[in-house]
C-alpha atoms as a PDB file:
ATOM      1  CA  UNK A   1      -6.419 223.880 357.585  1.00  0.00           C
ATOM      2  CA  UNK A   2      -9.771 222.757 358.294  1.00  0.00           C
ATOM      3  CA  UNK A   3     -10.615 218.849 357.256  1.00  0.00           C
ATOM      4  CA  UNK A   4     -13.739 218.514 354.918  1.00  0.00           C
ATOM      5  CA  UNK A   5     -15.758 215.858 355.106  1.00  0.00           C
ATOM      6  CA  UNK A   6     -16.176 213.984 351.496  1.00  0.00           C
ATOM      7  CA  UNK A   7     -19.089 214.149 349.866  1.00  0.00           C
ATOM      8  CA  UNK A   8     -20.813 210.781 348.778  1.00  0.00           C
ATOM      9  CA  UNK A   9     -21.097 210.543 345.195  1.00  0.00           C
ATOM     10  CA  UNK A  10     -24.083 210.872 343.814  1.00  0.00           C
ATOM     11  CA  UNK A  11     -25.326 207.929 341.823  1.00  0.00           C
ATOM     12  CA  UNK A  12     -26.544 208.724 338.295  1.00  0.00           C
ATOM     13  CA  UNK A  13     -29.720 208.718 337.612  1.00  0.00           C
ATOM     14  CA  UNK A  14     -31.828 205.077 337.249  1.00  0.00           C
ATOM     15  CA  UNK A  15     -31.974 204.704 333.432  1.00  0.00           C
ATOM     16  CA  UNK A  16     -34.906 203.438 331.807  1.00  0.00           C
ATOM     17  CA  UNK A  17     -34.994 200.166 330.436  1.00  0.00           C
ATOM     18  CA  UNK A  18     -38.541 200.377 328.874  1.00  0.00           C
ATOM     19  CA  UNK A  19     -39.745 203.348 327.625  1.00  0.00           C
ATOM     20  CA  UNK A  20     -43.323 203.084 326.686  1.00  0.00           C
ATOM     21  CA  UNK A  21     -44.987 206.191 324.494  1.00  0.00           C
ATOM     22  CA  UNK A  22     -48.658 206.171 324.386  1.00  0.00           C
ATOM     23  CA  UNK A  23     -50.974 207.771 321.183  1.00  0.00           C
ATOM     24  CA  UNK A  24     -54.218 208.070 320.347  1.00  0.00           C
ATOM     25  CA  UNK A  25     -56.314 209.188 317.745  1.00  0.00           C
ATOM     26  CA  UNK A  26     -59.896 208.233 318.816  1.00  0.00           C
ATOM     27  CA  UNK A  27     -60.897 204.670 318.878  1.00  0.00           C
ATOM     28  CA  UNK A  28     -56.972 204.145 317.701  1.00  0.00           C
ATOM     29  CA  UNK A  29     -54.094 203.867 320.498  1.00  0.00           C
ATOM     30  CA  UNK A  30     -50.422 203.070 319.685  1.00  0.00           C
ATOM     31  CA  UNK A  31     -48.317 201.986 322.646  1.00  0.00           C
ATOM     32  CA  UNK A  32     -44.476 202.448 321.061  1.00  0.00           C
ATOM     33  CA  UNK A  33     -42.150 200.481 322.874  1.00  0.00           C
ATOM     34  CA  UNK A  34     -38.506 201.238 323.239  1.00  0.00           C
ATOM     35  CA  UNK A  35     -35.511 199.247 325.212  1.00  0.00           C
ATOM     36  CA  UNK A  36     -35.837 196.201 327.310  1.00  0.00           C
ATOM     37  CA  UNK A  37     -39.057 194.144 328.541  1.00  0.00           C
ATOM     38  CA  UNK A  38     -38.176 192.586 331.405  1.00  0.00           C
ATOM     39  CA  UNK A  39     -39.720 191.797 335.117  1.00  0.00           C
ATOM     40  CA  UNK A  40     -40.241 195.859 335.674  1.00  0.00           C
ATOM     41  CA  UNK A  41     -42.645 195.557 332.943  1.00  0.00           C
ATOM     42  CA  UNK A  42     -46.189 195.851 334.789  1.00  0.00           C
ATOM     43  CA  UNK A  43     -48.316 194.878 331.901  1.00  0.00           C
ATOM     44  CA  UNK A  44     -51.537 193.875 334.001  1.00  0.00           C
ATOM     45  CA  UNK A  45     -51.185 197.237 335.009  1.00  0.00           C
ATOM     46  CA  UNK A  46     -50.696 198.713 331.137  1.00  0.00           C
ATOM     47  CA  UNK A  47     -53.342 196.616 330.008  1.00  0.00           C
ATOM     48  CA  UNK A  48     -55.650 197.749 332.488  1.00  0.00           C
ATOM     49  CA  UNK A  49     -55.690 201.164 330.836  1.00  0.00           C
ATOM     50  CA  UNK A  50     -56.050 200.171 327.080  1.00  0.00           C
ATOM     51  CA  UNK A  51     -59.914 200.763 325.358  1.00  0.00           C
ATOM     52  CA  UNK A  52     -59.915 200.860 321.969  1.00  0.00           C
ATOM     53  CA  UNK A  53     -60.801 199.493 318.724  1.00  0.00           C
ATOM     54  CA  UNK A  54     -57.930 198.800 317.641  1.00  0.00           C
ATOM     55  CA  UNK A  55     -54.462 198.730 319.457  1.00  0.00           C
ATOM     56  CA  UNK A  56     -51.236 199.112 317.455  1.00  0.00           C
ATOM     57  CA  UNK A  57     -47.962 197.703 319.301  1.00  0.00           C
ATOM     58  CA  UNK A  58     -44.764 199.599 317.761  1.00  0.00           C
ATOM     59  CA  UNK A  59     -41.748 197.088 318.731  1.00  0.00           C
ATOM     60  CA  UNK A  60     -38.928 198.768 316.418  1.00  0.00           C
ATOM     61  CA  UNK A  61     -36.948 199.499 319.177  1.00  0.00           C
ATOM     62  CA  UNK A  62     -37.427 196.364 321.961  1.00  0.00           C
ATOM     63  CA  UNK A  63     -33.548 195.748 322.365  1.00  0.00           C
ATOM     64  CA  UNK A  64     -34.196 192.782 324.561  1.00  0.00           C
ATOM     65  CA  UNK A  65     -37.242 190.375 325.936  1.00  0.00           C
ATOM     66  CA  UNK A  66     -35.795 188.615 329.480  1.00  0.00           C
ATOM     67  CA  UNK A  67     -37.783 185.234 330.198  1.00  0.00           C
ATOM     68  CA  UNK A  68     -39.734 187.005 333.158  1.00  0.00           C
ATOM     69  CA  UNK A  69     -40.255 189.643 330.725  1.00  0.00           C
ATOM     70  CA  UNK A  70     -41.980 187.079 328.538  1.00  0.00           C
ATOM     71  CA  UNK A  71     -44.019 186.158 331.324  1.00  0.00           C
ATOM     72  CA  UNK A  72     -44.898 189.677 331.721  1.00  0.00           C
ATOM     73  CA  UNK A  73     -45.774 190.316 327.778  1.00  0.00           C
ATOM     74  CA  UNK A  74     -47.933 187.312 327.653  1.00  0.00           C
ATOM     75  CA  UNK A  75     -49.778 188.489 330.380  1.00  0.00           C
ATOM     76  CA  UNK A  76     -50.485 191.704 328.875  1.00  0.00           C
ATOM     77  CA  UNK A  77     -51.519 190.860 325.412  1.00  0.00           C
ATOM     78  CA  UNK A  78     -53.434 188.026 326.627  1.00  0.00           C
ATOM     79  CA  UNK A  79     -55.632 190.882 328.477  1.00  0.00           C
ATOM     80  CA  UNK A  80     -55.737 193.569 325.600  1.00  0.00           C
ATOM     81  CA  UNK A  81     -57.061 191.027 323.081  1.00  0.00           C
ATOM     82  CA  UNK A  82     -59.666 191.048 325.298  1.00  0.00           C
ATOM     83  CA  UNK A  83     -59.836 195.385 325.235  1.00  0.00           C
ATOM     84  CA  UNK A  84     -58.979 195.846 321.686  1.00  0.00           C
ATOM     85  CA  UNK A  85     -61.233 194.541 318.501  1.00  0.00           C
ATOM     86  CA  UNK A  86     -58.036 194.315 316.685  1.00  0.00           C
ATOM     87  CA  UNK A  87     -54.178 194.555 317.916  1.00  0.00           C
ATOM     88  CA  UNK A  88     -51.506 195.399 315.150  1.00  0.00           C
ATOM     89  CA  UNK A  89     -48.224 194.514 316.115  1.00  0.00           C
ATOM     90  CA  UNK A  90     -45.785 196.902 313.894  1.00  0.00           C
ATOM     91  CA  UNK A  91     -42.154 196.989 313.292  1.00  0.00           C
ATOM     92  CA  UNK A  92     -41.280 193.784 315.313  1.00  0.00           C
ATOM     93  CA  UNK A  93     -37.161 194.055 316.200  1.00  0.00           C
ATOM     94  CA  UNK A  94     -35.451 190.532 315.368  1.00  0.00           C
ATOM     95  CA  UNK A  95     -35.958 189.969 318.806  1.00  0.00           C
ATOM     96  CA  UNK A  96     -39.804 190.133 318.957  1.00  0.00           C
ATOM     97  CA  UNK A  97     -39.358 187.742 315.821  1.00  0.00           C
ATOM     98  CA  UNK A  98     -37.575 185.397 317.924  1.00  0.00           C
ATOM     99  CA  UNK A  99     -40.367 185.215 320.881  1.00  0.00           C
ATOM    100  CA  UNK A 100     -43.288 185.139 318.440  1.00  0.00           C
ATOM    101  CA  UNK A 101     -41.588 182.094 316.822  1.00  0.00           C
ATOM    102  CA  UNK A 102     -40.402 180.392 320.167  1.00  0.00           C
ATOM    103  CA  UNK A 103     -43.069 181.235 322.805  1.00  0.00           C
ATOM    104  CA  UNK A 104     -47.084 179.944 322.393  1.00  0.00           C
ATOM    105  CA  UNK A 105     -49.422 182.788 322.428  1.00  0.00           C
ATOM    106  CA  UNK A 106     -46.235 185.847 322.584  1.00  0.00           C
ATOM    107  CA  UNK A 107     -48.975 187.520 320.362  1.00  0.00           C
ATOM    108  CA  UNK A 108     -52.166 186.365 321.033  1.00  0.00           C
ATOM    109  CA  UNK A 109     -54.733 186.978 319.187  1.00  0.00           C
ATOM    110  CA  UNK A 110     -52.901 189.844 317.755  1.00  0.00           C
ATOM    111  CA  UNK A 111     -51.098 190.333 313.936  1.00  0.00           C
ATOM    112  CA  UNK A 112     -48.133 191.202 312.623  1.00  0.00           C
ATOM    113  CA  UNK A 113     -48.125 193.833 309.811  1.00  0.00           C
ATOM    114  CA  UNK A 114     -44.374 194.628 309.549  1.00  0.00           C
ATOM    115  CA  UNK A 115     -41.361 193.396 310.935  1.00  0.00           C
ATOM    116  CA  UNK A 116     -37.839 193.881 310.694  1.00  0.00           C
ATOM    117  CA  UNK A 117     -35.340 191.189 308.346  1.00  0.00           C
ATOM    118  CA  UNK A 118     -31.626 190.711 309.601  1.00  0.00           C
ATOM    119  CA  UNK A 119     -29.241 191.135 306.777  1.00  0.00           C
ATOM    120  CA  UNK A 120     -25.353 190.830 307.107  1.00  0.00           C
ATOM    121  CA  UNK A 121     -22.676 192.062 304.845  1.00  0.00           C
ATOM    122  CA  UNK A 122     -19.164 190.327 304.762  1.00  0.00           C
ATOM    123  CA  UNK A 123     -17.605 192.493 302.634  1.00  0.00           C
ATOM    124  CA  UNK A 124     -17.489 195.537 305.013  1.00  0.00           C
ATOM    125  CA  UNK A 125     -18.185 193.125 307.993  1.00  0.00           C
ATOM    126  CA  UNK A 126     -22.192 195.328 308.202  1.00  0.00           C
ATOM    127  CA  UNK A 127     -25.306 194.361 309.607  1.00  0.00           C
ATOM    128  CA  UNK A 128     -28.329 195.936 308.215  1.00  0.00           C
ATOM    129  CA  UNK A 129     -32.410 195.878 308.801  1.00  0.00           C
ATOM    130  CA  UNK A 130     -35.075 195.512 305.874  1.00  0.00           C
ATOM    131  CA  UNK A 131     -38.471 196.575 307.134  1.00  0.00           C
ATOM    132  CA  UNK A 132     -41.130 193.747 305.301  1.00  0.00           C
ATOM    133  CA  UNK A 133     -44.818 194.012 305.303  1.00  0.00           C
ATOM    134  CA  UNK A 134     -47.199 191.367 304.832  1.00  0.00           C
ATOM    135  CA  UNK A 135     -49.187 192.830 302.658  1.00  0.00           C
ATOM    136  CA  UNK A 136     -46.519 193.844 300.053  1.00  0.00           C
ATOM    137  CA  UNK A 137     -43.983 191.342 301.049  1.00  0.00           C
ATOM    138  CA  UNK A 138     -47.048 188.043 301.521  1.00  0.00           C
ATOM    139  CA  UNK A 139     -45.062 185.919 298.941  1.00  0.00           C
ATOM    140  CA  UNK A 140     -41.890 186.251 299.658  1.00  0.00           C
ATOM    141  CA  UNK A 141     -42.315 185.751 303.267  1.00  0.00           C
ATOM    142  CA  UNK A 142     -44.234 182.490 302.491  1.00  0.00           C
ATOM    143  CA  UNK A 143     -41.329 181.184 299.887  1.00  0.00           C
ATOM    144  CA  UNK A 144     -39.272 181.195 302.805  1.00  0.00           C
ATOM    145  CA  UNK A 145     -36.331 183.063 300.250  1.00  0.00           C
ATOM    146  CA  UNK A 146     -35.439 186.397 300.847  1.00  0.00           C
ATOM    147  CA  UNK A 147     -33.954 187.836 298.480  1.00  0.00           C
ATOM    148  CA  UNK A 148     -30.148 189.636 298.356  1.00  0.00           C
ATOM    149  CA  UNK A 149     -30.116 192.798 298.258  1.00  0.00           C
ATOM    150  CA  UNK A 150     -27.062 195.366 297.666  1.00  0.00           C
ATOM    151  CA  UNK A 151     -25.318 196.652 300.335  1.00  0.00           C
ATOM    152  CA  UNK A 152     -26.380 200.445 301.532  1.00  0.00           C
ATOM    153  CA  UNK A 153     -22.547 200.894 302.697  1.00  0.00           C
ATOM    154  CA  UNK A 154     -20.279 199.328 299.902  1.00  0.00           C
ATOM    155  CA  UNK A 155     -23.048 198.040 297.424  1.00  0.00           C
ATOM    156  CA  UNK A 156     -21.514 194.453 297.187  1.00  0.00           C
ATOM    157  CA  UNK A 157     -24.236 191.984 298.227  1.00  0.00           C
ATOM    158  CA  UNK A 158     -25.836 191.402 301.352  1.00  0.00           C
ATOM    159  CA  UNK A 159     -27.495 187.923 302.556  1.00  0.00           C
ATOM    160  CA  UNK A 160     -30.421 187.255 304.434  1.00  0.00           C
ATOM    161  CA  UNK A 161     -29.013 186.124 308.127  1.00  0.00           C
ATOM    162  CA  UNK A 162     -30.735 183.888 309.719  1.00  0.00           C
ATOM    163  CA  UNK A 163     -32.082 180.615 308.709  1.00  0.00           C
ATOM    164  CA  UNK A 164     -35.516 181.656 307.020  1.00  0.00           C
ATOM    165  CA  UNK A 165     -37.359 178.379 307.730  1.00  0.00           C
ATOM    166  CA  UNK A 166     -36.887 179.537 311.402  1.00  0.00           C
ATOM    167  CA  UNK A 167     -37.074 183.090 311.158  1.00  0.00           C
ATOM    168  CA  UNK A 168     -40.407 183.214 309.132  1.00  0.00           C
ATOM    169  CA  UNK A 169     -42.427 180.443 310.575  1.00  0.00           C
ATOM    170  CA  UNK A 170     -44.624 182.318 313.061  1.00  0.00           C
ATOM    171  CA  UNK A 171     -45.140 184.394 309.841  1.00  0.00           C
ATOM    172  CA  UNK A 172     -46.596 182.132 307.078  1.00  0.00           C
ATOM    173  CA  UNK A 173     -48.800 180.852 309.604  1.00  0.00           C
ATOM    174  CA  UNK A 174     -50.423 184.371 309.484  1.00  0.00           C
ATOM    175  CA  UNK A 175     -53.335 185.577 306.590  1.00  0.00           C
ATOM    176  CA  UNK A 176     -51.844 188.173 304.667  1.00  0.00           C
ATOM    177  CA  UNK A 177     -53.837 190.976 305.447  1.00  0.00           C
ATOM    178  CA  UNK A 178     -53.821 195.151 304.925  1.00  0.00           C
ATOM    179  CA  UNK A 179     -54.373 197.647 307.318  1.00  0.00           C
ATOM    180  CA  UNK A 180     -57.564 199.684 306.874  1.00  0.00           C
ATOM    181  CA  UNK A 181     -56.859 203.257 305.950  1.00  0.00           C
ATOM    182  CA  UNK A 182     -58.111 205.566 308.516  1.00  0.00           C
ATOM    183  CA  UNK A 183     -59.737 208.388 305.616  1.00  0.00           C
ATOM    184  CA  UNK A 184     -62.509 206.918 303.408  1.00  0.00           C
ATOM    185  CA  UNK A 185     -61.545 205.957 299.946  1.00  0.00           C
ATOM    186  CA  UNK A 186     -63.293 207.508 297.053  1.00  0.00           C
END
């Protein structure tokens, strides 16, 4: 019997950590950001290639922010402030919530339209999102009392959790403002 040399395994392929999608629809570019921000994040290097009137940040699905990747983000919206007439941050993931309330300047210049409420029921031991606006949502964001809503697995009540003072001050510091609507309005 011949002997066979072993074959090194192969090592799986290098997963993402940031995924970073890129739109545009003319003077309008949407960078959607999904997974981690961390030191790989090169956004000099992003912001470099941003010119537009108005830049819309999608940060639904940022999992996790590390403290270089802080450095990193600052960086980069500190430069497409400077690019951008207006930048729109959408959909901001508890964690983006938690930056823009502990770290000067995490948004700039920039807004935040919508953002993303932790809610926790402990009847069925769930955790939930509730997507808020500041347009539609202005008053209850600035009451600092969110309300309870009904669970969407078991309908019993669900609470609000985290402490709202902290979790909304970045956020009544901000205008309430709308977005413009791209078609003309009759």
């Amino acid at each position: 019997m011949e002997a066979v040399a072993p074959i090194a395994p192969q090592a799986p392929p290098a997963e993402l950590k940031l995924k970073i999608d890129k739109f545009a629809d003319g003077a309008i570019i949407c960078l959607k950001f999904k997974g981690t921000i961390d030191e790989a994040f090169e956004g000099k290097k992003l912001a470099a290639t941003i010119k537009a009137s108005t830049l819309v940040l999608d940060l639904a699905e940022v999992k996790k922010i590390s403290s270089f990747g802080i450095r990193e983000w600052v960086d980069f919206m500190n430069l497409v402030v400077k690019q951008a007439a207006s930048v729109i941050l959408l959909e901001c993931a508890p964690k983006v919530v938690d930056q823009l309330n502990m770290v000067a300047n995490f948004a700039a210049s920039g807004k935040v339209f919508s953002f993303y409420a932790p809610y926790r029921c402990d009847y069925c031991d769930s955790e939930s999102h509730l997507l808020m606006q500041v347009d539609r949502d202005f008053e209850i964001i600035k009451s600092m009392k969110p309300p309870e809503r009904p669970c969407a697995q078991c309908g019993e009540p669900e609470y609000f959790d985290e402490d709202p003072n902290t979790y909304f001050s970045y956020l009544v510091a901000q205008e309430r403002f709308e977005l413009e609507t791209a078609a003309p309005v009759p």
